[in-house]
C-alpha atoms as a PDB file:
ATOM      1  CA  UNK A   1     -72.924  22.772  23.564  1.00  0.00           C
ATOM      2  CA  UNK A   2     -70.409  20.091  22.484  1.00  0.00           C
ATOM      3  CA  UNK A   3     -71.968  18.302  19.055  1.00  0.00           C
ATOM      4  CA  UNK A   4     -72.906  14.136  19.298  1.00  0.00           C
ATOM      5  CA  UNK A   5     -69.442  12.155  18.371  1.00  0.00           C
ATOM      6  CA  UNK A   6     -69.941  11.000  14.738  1.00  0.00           C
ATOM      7  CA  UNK A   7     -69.129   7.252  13.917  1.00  0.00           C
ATOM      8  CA  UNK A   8     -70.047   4.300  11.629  1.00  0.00           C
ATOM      9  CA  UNK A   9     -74.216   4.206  11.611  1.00  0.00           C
ATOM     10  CA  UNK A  10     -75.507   0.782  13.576  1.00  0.00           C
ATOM     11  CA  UNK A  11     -75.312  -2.005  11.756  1.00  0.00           C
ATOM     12  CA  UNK A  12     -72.832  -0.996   9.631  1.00  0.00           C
ATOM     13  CA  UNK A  13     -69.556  -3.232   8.136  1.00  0.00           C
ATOM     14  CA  UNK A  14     -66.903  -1.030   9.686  1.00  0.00           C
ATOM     15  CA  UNK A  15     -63.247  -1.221   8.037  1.00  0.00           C
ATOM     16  CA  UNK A  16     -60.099  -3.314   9.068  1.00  0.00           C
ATOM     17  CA  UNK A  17     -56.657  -1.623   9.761  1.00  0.00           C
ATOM     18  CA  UNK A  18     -55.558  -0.268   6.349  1.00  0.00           C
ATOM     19  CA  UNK A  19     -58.919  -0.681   4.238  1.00  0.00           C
ATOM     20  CA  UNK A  20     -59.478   2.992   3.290  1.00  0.00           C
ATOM     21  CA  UNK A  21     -62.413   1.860   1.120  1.00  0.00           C
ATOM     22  CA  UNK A  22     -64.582  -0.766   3.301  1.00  0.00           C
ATOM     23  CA  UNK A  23     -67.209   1.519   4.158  1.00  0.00           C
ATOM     24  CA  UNK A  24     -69.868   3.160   2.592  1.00  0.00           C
ATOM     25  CA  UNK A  25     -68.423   5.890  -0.297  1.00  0.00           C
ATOM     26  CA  UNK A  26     -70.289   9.069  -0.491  1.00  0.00           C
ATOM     27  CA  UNK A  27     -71.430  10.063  -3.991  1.00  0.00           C
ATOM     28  CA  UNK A  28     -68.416  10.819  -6.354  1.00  0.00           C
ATOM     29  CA  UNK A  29     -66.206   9.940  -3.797  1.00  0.00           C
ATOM     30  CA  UNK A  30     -63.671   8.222  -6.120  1.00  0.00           C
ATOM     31  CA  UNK A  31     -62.872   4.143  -5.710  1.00  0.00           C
ATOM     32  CA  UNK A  32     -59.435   3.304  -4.016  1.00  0.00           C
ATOM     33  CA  UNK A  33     -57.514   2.172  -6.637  1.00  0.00           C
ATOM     34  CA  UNK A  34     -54.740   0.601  -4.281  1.00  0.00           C
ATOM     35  CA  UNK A  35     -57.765  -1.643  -2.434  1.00  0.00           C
ATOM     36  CA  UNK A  36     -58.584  -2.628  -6.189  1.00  0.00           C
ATOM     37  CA  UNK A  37     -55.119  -3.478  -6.977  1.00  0.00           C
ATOM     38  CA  UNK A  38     -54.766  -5.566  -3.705  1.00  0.00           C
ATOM     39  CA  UNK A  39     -57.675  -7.332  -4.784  1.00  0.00           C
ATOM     40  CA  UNK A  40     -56.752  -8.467  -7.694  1.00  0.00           C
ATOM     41  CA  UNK A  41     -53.058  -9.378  -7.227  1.00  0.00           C
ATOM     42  CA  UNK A  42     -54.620 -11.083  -3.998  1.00  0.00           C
ATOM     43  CA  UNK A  43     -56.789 -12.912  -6.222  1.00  0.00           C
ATOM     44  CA  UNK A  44     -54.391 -14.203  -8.884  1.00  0.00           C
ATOM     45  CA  UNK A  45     -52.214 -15.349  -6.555  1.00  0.00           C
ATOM     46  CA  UNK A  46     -54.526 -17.570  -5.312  1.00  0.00           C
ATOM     47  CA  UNK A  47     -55.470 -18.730  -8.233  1.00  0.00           C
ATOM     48  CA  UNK A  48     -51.984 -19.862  -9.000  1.00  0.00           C
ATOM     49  CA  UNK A  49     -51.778 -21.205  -5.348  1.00  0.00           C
ATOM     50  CA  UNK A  50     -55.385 -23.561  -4.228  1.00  0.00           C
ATOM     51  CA  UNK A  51     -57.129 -23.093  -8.170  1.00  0.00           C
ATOM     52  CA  UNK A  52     -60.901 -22.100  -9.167  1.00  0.00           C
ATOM     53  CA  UNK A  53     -62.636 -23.915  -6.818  1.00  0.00           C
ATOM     54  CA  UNK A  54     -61.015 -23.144  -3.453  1.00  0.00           C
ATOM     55  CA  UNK A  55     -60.885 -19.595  -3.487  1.00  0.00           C
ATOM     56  CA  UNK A  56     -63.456 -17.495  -1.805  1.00  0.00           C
ATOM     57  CA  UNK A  57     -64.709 -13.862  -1.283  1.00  0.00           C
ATOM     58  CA  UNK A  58     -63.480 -14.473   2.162  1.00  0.00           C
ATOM     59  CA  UNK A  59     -60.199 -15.811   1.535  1.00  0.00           C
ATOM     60  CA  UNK A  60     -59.193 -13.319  -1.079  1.00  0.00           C
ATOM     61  CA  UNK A  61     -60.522 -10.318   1.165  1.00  0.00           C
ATOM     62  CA  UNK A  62     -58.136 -11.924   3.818  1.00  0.00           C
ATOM     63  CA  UNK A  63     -55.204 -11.743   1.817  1.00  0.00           C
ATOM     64  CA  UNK A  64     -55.683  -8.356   0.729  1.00  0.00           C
ATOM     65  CA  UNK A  65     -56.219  -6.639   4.117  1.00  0.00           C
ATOM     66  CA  UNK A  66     -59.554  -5.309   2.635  1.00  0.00           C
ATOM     67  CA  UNK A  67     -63.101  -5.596   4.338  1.00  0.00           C
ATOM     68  CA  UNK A  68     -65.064  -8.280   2.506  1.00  0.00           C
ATOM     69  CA  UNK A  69     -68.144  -5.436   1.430  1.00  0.00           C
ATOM     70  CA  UNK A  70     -65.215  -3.615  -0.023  1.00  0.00           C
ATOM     71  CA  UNK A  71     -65.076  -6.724  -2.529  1.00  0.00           C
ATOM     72  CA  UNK A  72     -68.480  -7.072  -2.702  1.00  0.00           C
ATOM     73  CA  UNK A  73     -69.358  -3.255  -4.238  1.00  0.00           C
ATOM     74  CA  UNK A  74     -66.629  -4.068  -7.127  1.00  0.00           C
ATOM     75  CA  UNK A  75     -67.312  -7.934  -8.182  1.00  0.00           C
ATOM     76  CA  UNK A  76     -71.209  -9.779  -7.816  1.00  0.00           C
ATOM     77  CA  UNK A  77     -69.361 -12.553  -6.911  1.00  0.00           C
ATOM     78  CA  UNK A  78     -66.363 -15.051  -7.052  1.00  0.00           C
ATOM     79  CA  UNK A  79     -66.902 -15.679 -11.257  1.00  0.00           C
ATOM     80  CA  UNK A  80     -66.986 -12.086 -11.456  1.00  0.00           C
ATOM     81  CA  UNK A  81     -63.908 -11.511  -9.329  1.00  0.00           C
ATOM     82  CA  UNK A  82     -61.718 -13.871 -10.889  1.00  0.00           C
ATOM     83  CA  UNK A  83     -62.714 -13.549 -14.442  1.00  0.00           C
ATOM     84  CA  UNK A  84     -61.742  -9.457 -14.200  1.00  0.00           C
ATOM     85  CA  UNK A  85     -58.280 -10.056 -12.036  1.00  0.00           C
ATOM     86  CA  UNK A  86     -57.637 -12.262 -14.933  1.00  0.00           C
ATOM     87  CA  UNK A  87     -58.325 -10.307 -18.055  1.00  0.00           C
ATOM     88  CA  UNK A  88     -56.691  -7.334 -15.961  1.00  0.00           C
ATOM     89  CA  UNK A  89     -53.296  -9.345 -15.619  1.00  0.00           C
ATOM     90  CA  UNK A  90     -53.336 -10.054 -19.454  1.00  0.00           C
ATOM     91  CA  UNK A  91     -51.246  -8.972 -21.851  1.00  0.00           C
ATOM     92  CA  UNK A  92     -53.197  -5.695 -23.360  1.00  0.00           C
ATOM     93  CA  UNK A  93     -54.565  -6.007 -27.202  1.00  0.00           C
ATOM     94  CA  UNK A  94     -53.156  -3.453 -29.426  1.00  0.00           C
ATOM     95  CA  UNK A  95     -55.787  -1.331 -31.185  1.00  0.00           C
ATOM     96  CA  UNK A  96     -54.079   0.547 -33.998  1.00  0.00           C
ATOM     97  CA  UNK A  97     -53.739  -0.901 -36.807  1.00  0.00           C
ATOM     98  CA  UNK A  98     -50.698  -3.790 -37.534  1.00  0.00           C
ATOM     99  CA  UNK A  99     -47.460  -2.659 -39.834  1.00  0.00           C
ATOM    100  CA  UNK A 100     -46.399  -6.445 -39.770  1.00  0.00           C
ATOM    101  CA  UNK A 101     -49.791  -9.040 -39.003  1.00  0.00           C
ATOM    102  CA  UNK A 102     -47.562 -11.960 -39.842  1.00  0.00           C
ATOM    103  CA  UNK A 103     -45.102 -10.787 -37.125  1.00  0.00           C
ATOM    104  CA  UNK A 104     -47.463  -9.691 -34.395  1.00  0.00           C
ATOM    105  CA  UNK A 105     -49.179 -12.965 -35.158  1.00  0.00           C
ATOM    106  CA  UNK A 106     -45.813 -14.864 -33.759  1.00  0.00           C
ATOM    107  CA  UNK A 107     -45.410 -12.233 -31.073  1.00  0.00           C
ATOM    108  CA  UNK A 108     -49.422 -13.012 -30.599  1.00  0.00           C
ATOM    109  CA  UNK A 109     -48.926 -17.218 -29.989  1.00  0.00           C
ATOM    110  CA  UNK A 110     -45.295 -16.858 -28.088  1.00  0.00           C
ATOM    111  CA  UNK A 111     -47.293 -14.636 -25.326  1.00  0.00           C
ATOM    112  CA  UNK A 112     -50.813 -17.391 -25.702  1.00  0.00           C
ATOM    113  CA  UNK A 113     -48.309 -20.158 -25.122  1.00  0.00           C
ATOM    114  CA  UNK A 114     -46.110 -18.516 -22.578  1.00  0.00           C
ATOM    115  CA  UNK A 115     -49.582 -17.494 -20.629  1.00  0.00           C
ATOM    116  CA  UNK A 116     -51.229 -20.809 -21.214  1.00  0.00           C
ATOM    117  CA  UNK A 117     -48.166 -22.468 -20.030  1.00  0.00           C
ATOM    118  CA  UNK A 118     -48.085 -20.505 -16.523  1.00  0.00           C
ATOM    119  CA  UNK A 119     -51.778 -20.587 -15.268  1.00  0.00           C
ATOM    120  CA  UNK A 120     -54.188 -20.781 -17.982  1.00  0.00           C
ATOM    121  CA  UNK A 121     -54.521 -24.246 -18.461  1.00  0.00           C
ATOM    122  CA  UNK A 122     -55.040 -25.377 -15.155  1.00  0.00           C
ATOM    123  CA  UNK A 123     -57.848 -22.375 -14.836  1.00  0.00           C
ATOM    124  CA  UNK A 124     -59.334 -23.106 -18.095  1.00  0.00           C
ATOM    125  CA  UNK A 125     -60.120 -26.613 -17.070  1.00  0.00           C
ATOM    126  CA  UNK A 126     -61.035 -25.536 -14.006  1.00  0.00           C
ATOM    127  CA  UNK A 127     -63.789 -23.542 -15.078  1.00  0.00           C
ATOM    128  CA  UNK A 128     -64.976 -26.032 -17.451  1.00  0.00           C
ATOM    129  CA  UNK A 129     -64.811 -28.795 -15.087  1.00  0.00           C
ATOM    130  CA  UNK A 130     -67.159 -26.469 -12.697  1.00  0.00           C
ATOM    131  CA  UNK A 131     -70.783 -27.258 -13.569  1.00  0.00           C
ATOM    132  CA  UNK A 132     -71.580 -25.670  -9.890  1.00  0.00           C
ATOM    133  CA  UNK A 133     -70.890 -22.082 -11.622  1.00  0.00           C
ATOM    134  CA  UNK A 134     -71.513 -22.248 -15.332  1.00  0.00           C
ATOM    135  CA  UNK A 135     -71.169 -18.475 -15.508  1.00  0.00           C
ATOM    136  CA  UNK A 136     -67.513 -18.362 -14.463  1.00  0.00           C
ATOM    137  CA  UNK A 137     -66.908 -20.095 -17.798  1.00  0.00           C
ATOM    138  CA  UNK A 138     -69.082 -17.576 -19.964  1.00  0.00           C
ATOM    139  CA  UNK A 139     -67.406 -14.409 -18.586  1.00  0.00           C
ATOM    140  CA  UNK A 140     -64.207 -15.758 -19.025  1.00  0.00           C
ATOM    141  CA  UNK A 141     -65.061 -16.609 -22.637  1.00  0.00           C
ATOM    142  CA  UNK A 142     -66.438 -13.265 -23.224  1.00  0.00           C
ATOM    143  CA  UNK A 143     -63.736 -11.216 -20.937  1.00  0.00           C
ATOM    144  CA  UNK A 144     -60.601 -12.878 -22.228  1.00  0.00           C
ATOM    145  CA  UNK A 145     -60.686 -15.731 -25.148  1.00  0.00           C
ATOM    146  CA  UNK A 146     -63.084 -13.454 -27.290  1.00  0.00           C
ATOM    147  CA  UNK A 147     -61.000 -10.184 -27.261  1.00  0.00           C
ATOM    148  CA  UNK A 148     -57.829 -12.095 -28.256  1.00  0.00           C
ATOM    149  CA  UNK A 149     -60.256 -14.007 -30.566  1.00  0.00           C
ATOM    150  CA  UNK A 150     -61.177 -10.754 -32.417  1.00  0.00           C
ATOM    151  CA  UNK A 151     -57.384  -9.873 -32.515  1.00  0.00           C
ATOM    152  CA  UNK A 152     -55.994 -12.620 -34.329  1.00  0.00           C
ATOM    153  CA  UNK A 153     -58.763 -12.388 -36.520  1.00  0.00           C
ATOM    154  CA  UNK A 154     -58.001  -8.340 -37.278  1.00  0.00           C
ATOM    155  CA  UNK A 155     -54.492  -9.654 -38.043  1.00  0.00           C
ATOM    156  CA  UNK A 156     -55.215 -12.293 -40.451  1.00  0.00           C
ATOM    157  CA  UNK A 157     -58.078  -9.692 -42.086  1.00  0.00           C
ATOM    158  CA  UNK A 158     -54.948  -7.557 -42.528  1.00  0.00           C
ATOM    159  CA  UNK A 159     -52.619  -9.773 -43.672  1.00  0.00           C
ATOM    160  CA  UNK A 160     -55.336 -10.918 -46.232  1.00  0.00           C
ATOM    161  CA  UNK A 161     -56.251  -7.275 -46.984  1.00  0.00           C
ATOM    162  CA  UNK A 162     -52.501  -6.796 -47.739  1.00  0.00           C
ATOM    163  CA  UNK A 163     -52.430  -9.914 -49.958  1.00  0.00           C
ATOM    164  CA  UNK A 164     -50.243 -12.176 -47.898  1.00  0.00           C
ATOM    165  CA  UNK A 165     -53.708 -14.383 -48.284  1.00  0.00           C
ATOM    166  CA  UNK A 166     -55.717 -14.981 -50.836  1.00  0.00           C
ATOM    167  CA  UNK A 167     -59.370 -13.925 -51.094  1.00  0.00           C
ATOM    168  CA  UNK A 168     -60.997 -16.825 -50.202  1.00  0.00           C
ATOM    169  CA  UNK A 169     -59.001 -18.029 -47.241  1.00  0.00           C
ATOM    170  CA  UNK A 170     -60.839 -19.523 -44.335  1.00  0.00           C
ATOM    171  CA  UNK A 171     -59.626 -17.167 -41.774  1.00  0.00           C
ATOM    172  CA  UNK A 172     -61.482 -18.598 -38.600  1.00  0.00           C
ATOM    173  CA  UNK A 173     -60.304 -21.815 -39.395  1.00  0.00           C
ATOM    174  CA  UNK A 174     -56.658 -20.009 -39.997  1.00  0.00           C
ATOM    175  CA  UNK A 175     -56.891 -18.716 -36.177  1.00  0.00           C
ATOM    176  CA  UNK A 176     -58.342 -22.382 -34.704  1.00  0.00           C
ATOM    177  CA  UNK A 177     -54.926 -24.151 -36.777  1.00  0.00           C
ATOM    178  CA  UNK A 178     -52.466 -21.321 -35.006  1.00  0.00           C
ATOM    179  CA  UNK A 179     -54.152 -21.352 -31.565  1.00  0.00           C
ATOM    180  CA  UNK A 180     -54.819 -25.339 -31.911  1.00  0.00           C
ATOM    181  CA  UNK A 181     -50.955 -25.779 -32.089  1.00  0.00           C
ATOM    182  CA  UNK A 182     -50.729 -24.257 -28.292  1.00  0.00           C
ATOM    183  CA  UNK A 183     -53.030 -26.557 -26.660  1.00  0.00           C
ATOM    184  CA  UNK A 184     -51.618 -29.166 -28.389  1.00  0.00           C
ATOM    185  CA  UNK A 185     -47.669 -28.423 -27.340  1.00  0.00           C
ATOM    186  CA  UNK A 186     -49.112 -28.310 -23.748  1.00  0.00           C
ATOM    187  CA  UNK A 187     -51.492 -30.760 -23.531  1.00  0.00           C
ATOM    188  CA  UNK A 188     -48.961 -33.122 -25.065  1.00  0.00           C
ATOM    189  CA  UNK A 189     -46.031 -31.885 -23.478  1.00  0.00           C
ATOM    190  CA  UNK A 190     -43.959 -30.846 -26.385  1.00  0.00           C
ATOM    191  CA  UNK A 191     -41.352 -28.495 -25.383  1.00  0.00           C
ATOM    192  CA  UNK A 192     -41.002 -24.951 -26.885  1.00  0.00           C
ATOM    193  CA  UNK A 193     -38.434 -24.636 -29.412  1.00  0.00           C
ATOM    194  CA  UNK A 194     -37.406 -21.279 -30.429  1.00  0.00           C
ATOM    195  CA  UNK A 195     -39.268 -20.578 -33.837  1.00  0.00           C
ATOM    196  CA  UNK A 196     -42.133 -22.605 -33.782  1.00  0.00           C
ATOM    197  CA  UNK A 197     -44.069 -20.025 -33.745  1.00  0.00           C
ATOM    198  CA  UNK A 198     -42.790 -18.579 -36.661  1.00  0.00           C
ATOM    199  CA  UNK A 199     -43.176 -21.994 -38.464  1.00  0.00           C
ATOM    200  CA  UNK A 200     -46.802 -22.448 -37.673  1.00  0.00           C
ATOM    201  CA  UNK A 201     -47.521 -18.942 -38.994  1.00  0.00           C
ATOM    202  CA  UNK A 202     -45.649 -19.783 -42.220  1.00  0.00           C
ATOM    203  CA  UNK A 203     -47.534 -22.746 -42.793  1.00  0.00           C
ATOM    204  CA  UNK A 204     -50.953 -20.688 -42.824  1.00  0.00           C
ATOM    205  CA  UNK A 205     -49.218 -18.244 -45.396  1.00  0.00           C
ATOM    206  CA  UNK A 206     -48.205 -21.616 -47.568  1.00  0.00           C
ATOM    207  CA  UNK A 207     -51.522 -22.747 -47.137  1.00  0.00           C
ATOM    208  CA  UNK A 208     -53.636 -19.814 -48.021  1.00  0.00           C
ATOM    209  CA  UNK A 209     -51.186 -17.631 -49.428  1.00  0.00           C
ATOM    210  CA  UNK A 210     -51.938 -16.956 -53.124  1.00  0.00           C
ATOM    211  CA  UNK A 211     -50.248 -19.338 -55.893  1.00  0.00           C
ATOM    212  CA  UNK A 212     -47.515 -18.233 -58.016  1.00  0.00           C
ATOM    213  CA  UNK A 213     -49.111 -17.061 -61.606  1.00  0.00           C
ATOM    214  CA  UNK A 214     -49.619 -19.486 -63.630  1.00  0.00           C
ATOM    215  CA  UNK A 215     -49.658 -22.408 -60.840  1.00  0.00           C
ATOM    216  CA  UNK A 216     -51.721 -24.801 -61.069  1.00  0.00           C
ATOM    217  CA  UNK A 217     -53.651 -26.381 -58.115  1.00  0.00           C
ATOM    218  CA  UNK A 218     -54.023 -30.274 -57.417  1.00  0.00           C
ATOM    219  CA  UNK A 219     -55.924 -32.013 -59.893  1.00  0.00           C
ATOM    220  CA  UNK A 220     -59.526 -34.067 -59.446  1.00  0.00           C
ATOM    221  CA  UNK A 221     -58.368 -37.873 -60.322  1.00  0.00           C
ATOM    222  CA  UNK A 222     -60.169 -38.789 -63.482  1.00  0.00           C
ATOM    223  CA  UNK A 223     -61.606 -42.345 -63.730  1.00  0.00           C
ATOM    224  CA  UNK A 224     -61.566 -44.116 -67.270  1.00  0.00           C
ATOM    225  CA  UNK A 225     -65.252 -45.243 -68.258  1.00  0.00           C
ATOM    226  CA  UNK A 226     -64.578 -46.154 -71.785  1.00  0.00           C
ATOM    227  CA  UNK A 227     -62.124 -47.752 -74.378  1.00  0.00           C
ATOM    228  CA  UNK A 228     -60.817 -44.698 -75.479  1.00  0.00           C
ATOM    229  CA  UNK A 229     -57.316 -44.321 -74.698  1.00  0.00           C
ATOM    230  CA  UNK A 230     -57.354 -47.446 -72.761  1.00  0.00           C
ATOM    231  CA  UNK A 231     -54.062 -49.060 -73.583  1.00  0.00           C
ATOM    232  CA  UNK A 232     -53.262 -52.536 -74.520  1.00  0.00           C
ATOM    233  CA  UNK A 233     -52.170 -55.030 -71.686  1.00  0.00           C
END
């Protein structure tokens, strides 16, 4: 006796040409990492393309030959989408340890403004402009500012560990004056010159580096109350 035909179950999202992952995956059957990748790269380019607001699931599901559930069982939804392709397209954060902080600091702020420059102003505002999805603005907060956050801060803990600063340095504030100086070249439109990274970086190790023995810092201005050494008009 010839066995039923087997086929999708009714009701059930069955998968455009190509999508190898738009059904249902049995248990341990392992994700298709080539539907991810399209995904992504789909997504980021139209971020570059329409912006924030005018993507959808739809749209980027289109553009990647994938079945839209095939999105749906990697991302919750669009904030979740486009807040992962992102961190996933940026640059990776060394872990080990740094055997030059001050120079990985000016690698650090030529890649932030080079990044910045391409896309990530236009999305940053984007999602801060979007009160219609408040979360898109957390997860990209806590998927790609705050990693590269903790980073600059491990190099300046370094380079104070080290004793290229001193002690007492203000190191968050350190990290807001070097990052500060990117938005401000593109907001204002200054054009990168080569080695002002290096420049801003040196200005934190003026700043907070420790003084020369026997330096003395500025003096409080003292303010004559009596006669006593007054001189004579």
């Amino acid at each position: 006796m010839t066995p039923p035909a087997t086929g999708p179950a009714a009701g059930q999202e069955t998968s455009s040409a190509g999508d190898s992952d738009s059904l249902i995956r049995a248990p341990g059957r392992p994700r298709d990492e080539r539907a991810s990748r399209a995904i992504t790269e789909a997504a980021i380019r139209q971020l570059d393309d329409v912006g924030y607001a005018a993507i959808t699931m739809e749209s980027v599901a289109s553009e990647a030959g994938v079945a839209r559930a095939t999105i749906y069982r990697r991302y919750r939804d669009k904030a979740d989408l486009i807040t992962s392709a992102i961190a996933e397209h940026a640059a990776e954060i060394p872990t080990r340890p740094s055997d030059d902080p001050k120079a990985d600091l000016c690698r650090f702020l030529v890649d932030f403004d080079r990044r910045f420059g391409a896309s990530g102003m236009g999305v940053l505002g984007a999602l801060m402009t979007n009160r219609d999805d408040p979360r898109a603005l957390e997860l990209h907060r806590e998927r790609v500012i705050a990693p590269r956050l903790d980073f600059g801060r491990r190099l300046l803990e370094q380079a104070r560990a080290n004793g290229d600063l001193r002690p007492d340095a203000d190191l968050d504030l350190a990290f807001q004056m070097l990052s500060g100086s990117v938005f401000h070249r593109r907001v204002a439109g200054v054009d990168t010159d080569p080695g002002w990274a290096e420049r801003a970086v040196e200005a934190i190790w003026l700043g907070m580096g420790p003084q020369p023995t026997g330096a003395m810092g500025p003096q409080p201005t003292r303010t004559s109350t009596g006669g006593a050494g007054r001189r004579s008009p």
